[in-house]
Each structure stands twice: as structure tokens, then as C-alpha cells.
PDB file of N, CA and C in Angstrom:
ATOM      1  N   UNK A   1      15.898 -78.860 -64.214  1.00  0.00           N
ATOM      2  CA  UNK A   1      16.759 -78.640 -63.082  1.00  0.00           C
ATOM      3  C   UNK A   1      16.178 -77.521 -62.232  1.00  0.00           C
ATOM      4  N   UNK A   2      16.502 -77.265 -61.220  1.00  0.00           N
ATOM      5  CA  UNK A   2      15.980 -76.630 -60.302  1.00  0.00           C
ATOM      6  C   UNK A   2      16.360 -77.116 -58.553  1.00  0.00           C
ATOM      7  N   UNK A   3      15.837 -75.749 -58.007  1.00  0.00           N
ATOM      8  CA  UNK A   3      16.644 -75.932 -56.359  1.00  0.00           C
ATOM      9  C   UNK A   3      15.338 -75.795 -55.942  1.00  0.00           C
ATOM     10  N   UNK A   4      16.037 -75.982 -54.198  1.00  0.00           N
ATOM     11  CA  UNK A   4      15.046 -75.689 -53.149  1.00  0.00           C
ATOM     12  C   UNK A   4      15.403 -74.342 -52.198  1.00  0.00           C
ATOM     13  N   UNK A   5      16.531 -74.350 -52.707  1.00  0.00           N
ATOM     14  CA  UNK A   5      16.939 -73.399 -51.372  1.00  0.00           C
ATOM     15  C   UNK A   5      16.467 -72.232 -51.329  1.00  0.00           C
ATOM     16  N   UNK A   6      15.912 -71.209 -52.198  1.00  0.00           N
ATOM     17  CA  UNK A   6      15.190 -69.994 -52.184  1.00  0.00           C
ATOM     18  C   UNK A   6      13.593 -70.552 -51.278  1.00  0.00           C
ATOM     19  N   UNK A   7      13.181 -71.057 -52.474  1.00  0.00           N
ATOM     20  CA  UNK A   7      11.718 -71.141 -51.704  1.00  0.00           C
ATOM     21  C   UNK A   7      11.152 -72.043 -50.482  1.00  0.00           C
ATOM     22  N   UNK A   8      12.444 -73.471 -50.080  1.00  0.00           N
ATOM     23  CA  UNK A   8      11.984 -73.981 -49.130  1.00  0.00           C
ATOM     24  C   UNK A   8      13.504 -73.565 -48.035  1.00  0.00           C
ATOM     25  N   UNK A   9      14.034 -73.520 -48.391  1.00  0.00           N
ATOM     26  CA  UNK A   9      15.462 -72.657 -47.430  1.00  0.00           C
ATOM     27  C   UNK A   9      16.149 -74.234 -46.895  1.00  0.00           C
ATOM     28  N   UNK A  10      16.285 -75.076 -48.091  1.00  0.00           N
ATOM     29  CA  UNK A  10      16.728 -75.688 -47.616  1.00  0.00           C
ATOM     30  C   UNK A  10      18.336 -76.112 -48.982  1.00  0.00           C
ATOM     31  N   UNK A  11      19.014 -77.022 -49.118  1.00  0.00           N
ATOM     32  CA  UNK A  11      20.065 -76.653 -49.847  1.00  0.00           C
ATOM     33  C   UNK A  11      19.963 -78.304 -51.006  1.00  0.00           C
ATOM     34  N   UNK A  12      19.139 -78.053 -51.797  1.00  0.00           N
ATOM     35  CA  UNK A  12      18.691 -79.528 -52.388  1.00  0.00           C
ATOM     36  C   UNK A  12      18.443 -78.971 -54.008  1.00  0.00           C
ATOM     37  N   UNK A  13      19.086 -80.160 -54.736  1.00  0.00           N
ATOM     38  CA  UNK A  13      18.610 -79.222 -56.024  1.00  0.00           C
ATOM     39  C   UNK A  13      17.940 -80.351 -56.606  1.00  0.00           C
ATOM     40  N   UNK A  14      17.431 -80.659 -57.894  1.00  0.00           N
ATOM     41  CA  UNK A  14      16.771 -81.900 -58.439  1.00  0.00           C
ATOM     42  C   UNK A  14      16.616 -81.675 -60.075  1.00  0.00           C
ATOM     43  N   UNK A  15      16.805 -82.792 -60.584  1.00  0.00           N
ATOM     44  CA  UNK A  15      16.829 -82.667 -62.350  1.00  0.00           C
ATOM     45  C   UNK A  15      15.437 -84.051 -62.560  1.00  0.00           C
ATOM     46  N   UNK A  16      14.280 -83.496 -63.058  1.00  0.00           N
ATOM     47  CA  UNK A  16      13.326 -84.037 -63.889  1.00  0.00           C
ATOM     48  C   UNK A  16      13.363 -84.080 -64.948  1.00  0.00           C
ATOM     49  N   UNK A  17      13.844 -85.530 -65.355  1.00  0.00           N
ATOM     50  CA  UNK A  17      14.095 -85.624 -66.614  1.00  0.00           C
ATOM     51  C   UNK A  17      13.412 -87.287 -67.065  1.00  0.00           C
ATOM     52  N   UNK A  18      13.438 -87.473 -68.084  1.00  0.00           N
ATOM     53  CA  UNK A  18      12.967 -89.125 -68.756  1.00  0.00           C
ATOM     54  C   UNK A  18      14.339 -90.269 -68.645  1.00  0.00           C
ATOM     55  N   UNK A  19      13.605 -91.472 -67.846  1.00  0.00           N
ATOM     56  CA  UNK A  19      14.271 -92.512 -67.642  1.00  0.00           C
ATOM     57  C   UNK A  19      15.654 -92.763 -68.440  1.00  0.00           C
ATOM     58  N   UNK A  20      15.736 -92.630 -69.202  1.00  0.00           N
ATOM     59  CA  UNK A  20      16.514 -92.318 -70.061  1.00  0.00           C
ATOM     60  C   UNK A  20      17.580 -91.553 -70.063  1.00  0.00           C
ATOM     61  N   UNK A  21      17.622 -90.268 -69.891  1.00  0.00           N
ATOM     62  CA  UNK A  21      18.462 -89.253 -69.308  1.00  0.00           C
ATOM     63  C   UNK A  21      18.871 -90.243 -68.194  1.00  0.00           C
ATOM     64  N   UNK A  22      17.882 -90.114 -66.942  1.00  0.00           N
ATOM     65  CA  UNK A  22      18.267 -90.691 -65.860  1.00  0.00           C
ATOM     66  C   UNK A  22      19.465 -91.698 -66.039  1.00  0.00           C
ATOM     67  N   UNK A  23      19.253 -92.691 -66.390  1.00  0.00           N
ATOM     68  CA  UNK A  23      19.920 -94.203 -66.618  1.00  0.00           C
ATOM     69  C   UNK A  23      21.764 -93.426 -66.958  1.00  0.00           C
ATOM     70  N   UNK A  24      21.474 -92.677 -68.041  1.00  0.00           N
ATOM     71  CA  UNK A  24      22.592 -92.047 -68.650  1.00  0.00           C
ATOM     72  C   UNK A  24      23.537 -91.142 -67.525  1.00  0.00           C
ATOM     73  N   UNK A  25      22.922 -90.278 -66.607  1.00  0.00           N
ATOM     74  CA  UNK A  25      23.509 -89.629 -65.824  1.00  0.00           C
ATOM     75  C   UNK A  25      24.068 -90.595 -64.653  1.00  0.00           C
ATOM     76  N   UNK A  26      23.629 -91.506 -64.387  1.00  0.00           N
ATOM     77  CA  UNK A  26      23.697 -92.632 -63.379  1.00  0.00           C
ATOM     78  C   UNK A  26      25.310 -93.114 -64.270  1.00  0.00           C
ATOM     79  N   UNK A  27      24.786 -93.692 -65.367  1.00  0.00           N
ATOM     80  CA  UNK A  27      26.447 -94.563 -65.738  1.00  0.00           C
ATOM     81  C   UNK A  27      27.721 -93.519 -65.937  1.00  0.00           C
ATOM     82  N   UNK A  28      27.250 -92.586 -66.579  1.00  0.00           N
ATOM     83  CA  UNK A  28      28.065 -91.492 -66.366  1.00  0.00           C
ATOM     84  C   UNK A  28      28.801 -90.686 -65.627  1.00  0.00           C
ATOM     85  N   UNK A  29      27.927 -90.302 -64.881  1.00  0.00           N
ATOM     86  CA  UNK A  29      28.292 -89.869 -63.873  1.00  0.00           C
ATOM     87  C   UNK A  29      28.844 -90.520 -62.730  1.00  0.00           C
ATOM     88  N   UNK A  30      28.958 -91.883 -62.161  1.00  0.00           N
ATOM     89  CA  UNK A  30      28.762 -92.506 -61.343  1.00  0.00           C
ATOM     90  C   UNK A  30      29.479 -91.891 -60.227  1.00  0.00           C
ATOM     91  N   UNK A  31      31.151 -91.237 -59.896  1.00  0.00           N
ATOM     92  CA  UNK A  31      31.890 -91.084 -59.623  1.00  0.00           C
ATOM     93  C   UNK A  31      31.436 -89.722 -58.583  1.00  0.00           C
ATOM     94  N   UNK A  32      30.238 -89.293 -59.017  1.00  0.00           N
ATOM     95  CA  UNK A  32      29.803 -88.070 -58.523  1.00  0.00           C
ATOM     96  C   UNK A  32      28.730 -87.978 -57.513  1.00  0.00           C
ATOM     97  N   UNK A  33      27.885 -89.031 -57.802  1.00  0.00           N
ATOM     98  CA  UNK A  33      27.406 -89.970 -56.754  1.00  0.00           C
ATOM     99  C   UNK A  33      27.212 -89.803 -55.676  1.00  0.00           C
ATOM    100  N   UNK A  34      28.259 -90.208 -54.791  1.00  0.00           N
ATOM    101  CA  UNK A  34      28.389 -90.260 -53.881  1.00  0.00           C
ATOM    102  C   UNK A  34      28.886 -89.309 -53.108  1.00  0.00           C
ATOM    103  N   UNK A  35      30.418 -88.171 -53.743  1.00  0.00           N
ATOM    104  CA  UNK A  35      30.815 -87.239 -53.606  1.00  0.00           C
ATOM    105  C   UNK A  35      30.390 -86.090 -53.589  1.00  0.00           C
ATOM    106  N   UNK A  36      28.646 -86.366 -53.886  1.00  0.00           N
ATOM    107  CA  UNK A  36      27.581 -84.896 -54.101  1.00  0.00           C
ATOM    108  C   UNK A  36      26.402 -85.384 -53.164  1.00  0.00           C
ATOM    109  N   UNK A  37      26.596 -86.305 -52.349  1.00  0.00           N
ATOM    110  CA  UNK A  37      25.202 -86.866 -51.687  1.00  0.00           C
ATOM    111  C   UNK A  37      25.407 -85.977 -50.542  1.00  0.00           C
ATOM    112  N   UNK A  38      23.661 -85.373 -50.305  1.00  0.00           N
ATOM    113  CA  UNK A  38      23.695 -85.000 -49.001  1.00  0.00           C
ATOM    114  C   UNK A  38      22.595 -85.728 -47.960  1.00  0.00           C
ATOM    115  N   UNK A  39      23.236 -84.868 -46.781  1.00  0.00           N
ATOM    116  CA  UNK A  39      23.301 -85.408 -45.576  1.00  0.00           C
ATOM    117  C   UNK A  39      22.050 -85.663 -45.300  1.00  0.00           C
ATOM    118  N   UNK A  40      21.487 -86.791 -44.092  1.00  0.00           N
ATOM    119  CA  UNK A  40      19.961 -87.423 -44.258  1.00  0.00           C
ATOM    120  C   UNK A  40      19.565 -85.994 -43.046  1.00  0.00           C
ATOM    121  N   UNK A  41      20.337 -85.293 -42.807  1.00  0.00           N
ATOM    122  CA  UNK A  41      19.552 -83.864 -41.819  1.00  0.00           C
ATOM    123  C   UNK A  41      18.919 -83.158 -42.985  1.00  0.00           C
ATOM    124  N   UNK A  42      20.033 -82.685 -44.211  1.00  0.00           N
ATOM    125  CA  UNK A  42      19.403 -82.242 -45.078  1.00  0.00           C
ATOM    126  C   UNK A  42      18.199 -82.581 -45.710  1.00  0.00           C
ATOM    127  N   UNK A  43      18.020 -84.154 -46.201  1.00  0.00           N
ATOM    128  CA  UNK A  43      16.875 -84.465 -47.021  1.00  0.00           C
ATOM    129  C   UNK A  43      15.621 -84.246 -45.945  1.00  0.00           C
ATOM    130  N   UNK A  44      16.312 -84.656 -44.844  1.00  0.00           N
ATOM    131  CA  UNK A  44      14.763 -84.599 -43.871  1.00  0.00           C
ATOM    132  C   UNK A  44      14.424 -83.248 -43.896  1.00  0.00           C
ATOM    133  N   UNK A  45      14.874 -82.482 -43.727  1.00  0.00           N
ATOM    134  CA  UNK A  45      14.046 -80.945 -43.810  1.00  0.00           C
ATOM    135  C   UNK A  45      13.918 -80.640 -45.637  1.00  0.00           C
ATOM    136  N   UNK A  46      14.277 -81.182 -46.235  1.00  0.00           N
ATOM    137  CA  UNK A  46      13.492 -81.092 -47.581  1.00  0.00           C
ATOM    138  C   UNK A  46      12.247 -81.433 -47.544  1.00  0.00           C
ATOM    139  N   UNK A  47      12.115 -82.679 -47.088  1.00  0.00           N
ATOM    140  CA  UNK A  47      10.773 -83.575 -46.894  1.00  0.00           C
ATOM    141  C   UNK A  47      10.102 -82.611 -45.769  1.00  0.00           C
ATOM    142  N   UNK A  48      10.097 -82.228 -44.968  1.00  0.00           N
ATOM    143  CA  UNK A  48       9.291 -81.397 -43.923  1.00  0.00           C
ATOM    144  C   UNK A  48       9.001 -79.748 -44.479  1.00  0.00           C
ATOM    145  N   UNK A  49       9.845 -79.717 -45.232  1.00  0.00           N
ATOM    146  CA  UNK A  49       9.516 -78.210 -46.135  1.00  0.00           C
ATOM    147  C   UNK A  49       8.109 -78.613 -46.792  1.00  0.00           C
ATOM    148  N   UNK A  50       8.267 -79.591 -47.910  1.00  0.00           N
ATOM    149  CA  UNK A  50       7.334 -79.682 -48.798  1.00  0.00           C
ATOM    150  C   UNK A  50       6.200 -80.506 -47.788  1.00  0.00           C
ATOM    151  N   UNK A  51       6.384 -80.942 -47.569  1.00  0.00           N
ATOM    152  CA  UNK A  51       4.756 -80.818 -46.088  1.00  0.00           C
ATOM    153  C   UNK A  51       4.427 -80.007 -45.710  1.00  0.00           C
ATOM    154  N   UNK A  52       5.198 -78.679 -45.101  1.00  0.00           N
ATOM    155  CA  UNK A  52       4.669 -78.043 -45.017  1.00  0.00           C
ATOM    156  C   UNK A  52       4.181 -76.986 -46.062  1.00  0.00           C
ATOM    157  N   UNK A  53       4.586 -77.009 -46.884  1.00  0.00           N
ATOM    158  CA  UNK A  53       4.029 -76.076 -47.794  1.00  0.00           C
ATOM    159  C   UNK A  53       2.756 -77.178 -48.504  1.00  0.00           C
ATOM    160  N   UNK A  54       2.662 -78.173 -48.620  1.00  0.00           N
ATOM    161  CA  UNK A  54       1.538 -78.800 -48.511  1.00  0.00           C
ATOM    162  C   UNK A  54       0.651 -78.811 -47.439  1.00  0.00           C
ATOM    163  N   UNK A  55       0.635 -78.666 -46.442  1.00  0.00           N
ATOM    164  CA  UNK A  55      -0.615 -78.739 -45.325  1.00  0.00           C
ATOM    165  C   UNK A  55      -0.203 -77.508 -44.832  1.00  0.00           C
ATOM    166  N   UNK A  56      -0.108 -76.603 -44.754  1.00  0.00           N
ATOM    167  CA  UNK A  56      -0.335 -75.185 -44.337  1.00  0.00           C
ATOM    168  C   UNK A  56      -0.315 -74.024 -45.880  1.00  0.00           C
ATOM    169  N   UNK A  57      -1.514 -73.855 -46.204  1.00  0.00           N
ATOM    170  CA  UNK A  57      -1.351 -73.010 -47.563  1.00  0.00           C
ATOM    171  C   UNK A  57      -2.100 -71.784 -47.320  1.00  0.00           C
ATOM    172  N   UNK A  58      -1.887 -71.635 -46.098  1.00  0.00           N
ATOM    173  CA  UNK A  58      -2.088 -70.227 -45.711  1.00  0.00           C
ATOM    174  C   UNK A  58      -1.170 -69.436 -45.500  1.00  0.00           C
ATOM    175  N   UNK A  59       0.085 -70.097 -45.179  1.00  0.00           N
ATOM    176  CA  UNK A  59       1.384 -69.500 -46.059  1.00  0.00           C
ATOM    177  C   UNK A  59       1.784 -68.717 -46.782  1.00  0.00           C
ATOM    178  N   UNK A  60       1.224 -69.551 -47.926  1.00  0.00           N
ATOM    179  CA  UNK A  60       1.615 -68.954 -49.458  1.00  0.00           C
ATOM    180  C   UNK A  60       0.387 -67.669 -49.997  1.00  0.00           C
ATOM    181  N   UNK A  61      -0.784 -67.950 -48.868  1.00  0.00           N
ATOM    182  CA  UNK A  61      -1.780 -67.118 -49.262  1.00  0.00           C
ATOM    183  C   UNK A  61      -1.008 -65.537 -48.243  1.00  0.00           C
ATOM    184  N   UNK A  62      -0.632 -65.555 -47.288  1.00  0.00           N
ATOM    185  CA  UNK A  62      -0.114 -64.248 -46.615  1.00  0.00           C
ATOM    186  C   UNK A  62       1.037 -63.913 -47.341  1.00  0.00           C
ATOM    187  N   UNK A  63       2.076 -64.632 -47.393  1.00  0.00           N
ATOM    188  CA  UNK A  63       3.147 -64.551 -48.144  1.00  0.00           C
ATOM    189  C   UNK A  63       2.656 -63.477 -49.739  1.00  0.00           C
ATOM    190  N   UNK A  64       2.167 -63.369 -50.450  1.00  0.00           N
ATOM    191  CA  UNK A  64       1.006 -63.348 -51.247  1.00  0.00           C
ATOM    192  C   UNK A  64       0.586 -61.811 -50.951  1.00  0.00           C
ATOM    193  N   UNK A  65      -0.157 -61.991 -50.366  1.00  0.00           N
ATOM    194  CA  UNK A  65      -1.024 -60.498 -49.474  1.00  0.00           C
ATOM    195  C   UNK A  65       0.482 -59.615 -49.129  1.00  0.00           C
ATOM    196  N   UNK A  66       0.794 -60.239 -48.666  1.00  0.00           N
ATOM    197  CA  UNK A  66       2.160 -59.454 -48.046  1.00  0.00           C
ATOM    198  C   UNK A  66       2.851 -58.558 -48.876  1.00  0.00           C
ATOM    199  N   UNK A  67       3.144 -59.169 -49.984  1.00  0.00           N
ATOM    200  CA  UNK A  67       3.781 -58.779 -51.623  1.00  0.00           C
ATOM    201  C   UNK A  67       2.965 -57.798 -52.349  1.00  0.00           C
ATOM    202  N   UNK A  68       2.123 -57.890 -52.374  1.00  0.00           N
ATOM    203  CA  UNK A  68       0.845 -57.187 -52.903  1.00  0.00           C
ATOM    204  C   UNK A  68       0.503 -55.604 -52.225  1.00  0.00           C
ATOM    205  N   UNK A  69       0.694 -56.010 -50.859  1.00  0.00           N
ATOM    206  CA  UNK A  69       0.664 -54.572 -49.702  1.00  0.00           C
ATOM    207  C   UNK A  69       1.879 -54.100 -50.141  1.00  0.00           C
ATOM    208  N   UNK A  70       3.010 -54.752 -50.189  1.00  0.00           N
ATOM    209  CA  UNK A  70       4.609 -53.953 -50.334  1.00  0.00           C
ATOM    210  C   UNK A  70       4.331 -52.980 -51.603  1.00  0.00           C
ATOM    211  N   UNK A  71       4.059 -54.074 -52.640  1.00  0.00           N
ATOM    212  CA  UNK A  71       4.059 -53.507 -53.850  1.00  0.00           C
ATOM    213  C   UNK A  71       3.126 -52.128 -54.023  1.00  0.00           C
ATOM    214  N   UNK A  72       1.930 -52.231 -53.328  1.00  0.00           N
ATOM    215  CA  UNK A  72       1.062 -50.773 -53.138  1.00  0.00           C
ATOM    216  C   UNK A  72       1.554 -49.621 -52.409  1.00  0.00           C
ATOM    217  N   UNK A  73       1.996 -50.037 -51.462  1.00  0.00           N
ATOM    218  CA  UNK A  73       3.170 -48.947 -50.788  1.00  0.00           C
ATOM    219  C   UNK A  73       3.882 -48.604 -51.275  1.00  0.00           C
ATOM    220  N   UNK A  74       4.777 -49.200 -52.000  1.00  0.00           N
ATOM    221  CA  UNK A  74       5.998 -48.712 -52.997  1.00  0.00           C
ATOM    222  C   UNK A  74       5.433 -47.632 -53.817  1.00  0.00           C
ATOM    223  N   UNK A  75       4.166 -48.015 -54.937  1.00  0.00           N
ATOM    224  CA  UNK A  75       3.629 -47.255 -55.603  1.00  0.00           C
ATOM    225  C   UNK A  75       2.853 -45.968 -55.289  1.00  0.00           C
ATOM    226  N   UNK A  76       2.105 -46.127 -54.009  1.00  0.00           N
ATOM    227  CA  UNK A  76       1.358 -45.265 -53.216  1.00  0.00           C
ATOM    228  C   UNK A  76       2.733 -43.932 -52.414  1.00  0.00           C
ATOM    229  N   UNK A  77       4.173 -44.535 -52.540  1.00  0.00           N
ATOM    230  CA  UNK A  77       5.190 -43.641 -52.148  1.00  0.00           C
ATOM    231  C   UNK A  77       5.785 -43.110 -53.325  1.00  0.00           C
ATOM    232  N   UNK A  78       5.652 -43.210 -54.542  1.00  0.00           N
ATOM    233  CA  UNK A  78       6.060 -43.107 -55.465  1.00  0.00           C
ATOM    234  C   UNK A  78       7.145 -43.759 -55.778  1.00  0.00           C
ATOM    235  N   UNK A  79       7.968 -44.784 -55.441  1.00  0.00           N
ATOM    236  CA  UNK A  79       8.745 -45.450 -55.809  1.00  0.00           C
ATOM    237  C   UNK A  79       8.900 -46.520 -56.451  1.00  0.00           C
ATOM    238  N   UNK A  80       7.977 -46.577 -57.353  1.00  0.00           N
ATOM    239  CA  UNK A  80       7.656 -47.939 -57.910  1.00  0.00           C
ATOM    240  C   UNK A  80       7.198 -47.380 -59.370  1.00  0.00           C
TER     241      UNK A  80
END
């Protein structure tokens, strides 16, 4: 289990699990379905998140650097 909304800022969560599980949460659950589906604005900026964090990974490389400078400053101020 796991979300999106921290790292792609969008409000989507997802359970990877074996066919099996799956099948089970489907008959089970059924009722929930529909009453938990979101909106096709939402999925589309799910899908455009993870593109972009696929074709721009210079991103995650500043994002990165960025964290790294904070973290030296912190320490270089003594607060860390």
C-alpha cells in the first residue's frame, strides 16, 4: 500500500498485491468500489506526475542537491 500525494502532490493511493488478494478485495469489497473512485481530473494528473518524474530527472537530481546544501547549512550553523 502506498500514496501519491507527498511525492507526486496528487491524492491517489494504490495496493500491490498478487492476483489473488486482488480477486478477493474486488468480491469483497465490492460496495466500496465505486463510493471510493476518483475523479478522471484526478487520475489524469496522476498519470502526468509519473511522466513527469519519468522524463524530467533532473528534478529529482536538484531536488537532491537541494537537501544536501540544507542539510550542510544546518550543520555548518550548528543546528544539526
Amino acid at each position: 500500500m502506498g500514496t501519491f500525494s507527498k511525492a507526486l502532490a496528487v491524492s491517489v493511493a494504490y495496493l500491490a498485491c498478487s492476483e489473488k488478494i486482488k480477486q478477493y478485495l474486488i468480491n469483497s469489497c465490492r460496495s466500496f468500489i465505486y463510493s471510493t473512485a476518483l475523479p478522471p481530473p484526478v487520475i489524469a494528473a496522476d498519470i502526468e506526475s509519473l511522466n513527469i518524474v519519468r522524463d524530467e530527472p533532473f528534478r529529482r537530481k536538484t531536488l537532491l542537491a537541494n537537501a544536501d546544501l540544507f542539510r550542510t547549512r544546518l550543520r555548518e550553523a550548528g543546528s544539526m
